[in-house]
N, C-alpha and C. Protein backbone atom coordinates (compact mmCIF):
# COMPACT_ATOMS: atom_id res chain seq x y z
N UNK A 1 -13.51 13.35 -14.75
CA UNK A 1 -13.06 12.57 -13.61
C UNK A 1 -13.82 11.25 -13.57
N UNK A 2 -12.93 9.90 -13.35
CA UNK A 2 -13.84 8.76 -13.25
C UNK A 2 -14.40 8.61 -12.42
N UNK A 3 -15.43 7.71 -12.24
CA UNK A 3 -16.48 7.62 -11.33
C UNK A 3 -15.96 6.36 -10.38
N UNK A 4 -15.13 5.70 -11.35
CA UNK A 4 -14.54 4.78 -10.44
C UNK A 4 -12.67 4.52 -9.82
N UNK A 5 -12.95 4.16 -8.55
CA UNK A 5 -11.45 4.46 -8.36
C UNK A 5 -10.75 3.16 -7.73
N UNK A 6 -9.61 3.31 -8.73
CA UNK A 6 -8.54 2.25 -9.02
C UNK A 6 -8.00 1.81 -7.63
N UNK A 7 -8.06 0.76 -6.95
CA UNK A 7 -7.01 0.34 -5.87
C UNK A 7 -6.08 -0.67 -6.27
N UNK A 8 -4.63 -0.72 -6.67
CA UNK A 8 -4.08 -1.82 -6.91
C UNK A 8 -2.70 -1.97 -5.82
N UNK A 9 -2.99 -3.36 -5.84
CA UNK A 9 -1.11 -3.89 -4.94
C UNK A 9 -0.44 -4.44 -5.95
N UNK A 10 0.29 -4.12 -5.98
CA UNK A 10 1.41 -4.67 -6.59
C UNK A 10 2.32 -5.59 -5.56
N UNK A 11 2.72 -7.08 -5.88
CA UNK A 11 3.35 -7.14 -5.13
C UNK A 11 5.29 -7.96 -6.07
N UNK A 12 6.16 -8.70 -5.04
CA UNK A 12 6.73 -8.71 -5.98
C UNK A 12 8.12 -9.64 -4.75
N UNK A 13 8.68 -10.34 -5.15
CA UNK A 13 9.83 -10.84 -4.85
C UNK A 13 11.26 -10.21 -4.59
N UNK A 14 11.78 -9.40 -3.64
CA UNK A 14 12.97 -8.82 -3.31
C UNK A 14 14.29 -9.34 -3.67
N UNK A 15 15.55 -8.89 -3.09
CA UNK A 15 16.55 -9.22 -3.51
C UNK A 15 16.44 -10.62 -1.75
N UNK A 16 16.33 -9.88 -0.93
CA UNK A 16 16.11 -11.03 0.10
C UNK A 16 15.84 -12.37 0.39
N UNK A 17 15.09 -12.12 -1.32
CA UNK A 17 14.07 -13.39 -0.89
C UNK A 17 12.38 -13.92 -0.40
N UNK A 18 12.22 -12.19 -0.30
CA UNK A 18 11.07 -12.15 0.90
C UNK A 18 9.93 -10.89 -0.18
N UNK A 19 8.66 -11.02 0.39
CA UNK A 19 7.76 -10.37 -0.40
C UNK A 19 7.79 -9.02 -0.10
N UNK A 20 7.32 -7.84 -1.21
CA UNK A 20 7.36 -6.95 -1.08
C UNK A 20 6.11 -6.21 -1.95
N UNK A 21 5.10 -5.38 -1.03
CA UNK A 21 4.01 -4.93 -1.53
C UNK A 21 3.83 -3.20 -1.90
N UNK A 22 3.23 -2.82 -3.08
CA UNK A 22 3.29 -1.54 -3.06
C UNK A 22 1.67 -1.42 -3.26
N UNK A 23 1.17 -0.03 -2.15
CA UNK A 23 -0.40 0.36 -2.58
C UNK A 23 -0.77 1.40 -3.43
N UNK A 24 -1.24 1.44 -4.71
CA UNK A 24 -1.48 2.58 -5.41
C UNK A 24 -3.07 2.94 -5.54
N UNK A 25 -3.44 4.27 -5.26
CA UNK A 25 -4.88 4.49 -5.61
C UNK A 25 -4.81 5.82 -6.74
N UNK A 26 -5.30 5.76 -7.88
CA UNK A 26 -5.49 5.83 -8.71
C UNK A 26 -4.13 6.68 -9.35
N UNK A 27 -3.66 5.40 -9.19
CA UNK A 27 -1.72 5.14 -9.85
C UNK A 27 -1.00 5.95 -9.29
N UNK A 28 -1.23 6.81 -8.08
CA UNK A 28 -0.57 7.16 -7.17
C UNK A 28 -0.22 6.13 -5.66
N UNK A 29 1.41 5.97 -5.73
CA UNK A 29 1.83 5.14 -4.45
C UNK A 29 1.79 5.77 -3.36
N UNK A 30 0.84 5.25 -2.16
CA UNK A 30 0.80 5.58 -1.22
C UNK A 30 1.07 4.93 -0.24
N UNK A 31 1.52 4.03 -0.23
CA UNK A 31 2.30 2.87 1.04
C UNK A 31 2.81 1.60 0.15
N UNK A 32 4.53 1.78 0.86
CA UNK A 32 4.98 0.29 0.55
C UNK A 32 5.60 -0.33 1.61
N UNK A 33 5.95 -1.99 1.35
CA UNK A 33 5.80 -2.96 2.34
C UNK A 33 6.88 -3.75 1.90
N UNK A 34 7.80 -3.48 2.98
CA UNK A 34 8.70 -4.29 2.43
C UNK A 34 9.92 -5.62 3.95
N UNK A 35 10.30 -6.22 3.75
CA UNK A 35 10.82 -6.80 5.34
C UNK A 35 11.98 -6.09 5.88
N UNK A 36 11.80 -6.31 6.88
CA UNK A 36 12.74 -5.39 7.56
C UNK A 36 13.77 -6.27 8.66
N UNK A 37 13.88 -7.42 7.54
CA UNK A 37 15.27 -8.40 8.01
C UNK A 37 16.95 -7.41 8.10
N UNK A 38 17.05 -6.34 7.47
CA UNK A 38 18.28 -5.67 7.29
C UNK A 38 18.33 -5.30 8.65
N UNK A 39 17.74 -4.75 9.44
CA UNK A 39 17.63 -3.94 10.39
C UNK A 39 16.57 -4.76 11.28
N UNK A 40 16.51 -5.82 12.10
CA UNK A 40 14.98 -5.92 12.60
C UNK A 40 14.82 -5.04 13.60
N UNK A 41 15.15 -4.58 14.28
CA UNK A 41 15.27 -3.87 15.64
C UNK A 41 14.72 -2.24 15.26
N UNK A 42 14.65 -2.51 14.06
CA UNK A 42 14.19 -1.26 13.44
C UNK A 42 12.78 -1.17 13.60
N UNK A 43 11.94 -2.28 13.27
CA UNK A 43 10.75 -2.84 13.26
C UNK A 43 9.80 -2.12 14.67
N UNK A 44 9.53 -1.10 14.78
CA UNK A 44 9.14 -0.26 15.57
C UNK A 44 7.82 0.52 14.56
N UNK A 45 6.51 0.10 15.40
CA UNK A 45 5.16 0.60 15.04
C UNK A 45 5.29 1.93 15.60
N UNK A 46 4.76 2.47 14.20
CA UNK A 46 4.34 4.20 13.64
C UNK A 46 5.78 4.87 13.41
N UNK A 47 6.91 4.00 13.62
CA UNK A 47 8.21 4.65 12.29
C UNK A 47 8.37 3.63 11.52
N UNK A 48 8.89 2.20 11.24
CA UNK A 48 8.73 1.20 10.31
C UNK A 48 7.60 0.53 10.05
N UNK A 49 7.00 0.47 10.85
CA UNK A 49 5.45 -0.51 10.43
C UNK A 49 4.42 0.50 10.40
N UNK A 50 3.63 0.08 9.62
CA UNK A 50 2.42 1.12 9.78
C UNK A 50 1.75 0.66 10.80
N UNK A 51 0.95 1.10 11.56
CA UNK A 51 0.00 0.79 12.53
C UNK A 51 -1.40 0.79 12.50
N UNK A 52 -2.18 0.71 13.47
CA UNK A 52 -3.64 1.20 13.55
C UNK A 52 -4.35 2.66 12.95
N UNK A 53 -3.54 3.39 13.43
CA UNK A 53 -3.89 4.60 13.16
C UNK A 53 -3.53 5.24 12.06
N UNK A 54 -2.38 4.90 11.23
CA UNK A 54 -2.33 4.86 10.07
C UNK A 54 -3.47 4.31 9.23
N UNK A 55 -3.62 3.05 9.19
CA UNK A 55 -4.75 2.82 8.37
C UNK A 55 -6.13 3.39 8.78
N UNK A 56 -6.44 3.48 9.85
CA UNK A 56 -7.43 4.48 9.98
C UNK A 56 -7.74 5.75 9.39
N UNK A 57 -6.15 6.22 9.37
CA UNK A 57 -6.51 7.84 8.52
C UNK A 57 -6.45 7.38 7.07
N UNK A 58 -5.85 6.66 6.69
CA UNK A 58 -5.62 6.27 4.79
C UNK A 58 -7.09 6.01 4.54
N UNK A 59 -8.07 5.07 5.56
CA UNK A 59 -9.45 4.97 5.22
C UNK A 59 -10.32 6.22 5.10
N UNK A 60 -9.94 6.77 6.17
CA UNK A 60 -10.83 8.20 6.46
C UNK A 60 -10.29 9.45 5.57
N UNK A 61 -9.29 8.80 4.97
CA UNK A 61 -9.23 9.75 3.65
C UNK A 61 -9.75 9.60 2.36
N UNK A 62 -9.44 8.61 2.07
CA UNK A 62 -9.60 7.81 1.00
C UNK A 62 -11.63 7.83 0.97
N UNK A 63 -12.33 7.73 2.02
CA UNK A 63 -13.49 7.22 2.15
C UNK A 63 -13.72 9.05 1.84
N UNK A 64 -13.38 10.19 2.36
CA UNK A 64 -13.68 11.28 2.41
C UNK A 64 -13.70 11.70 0.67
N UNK A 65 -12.01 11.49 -0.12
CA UNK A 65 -11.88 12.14 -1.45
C UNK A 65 -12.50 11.75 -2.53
N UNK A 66 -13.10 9.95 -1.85
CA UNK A 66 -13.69 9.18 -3.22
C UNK A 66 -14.98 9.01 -2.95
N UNK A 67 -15.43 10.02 -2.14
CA UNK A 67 -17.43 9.81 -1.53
C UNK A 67 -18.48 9.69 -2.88
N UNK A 68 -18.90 8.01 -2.95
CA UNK A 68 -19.96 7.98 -3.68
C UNK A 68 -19.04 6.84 -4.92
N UNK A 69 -17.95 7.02 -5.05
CA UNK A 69 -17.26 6.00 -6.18
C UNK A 69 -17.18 4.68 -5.90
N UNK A 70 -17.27 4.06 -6.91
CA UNK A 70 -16.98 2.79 -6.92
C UNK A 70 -15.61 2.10 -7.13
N UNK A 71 -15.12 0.78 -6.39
CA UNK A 71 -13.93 1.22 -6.18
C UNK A 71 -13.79 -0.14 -6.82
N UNK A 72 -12.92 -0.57 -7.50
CA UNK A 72 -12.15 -1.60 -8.30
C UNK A 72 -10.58 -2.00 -7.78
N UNK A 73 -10.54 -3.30 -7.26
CA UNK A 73 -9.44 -3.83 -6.47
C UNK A 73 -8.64 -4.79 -7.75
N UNK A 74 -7.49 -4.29 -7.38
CA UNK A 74 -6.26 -5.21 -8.46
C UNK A 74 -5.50 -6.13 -8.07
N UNK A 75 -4.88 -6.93 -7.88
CA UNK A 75 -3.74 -7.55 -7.78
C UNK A 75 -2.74 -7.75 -8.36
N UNK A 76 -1.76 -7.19 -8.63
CA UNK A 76 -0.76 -7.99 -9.95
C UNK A 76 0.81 -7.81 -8.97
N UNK A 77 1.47 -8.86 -10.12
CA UNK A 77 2.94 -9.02 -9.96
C UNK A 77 3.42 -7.67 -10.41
N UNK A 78 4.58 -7.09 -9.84
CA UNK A 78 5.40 -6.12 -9.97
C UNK A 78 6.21 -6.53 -10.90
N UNK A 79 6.52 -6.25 -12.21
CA UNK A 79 7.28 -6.29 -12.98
C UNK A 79 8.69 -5.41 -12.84
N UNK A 80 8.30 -4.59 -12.60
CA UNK A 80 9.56 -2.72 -12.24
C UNK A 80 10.49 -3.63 -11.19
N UNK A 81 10.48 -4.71 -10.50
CA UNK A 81 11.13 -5.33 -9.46
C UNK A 81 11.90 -5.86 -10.01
């Protein structure tokens, strides 16, 4: 098991027009981000948007499964888009 753990975004240009982000920790996707021009009314925190408390638990997990690792941040363009 590595000692260090992978955080990357991917992000990437839609059919919209508009940006679109995916979060992977160690090449598993665990949140994506995308606009919610199709539907705005949809746009309702803790069913379309993530919120506070969402990222609170993704930290308090993430901080719990990777205790003691070192963590390496990525950025890249989404190619798969």
């Amino acid at each position: 098991m590595s000692e260090v753990v992978e955080v990357k975004v991917l992000s990437s240009i839609g059919r919209e027009d508009c940006r679109r982000e995916k979060l992977l920790i160690d090449g598993k996707q665990v949140m994506d981000v995308r606009p919610l021009s199709e539907c705005p009314e949809d746009a309702i925190l803790e069913r379309d948007l993530k919120g506070p408390s969402d990222f609170a638990e993704m930290l308090e997990t993430f901080l719990r499964e990777h205790k003691g690792k070192k963590v390496r941040f990525i950025y890249e363009e989404d190619k798969d888009e």
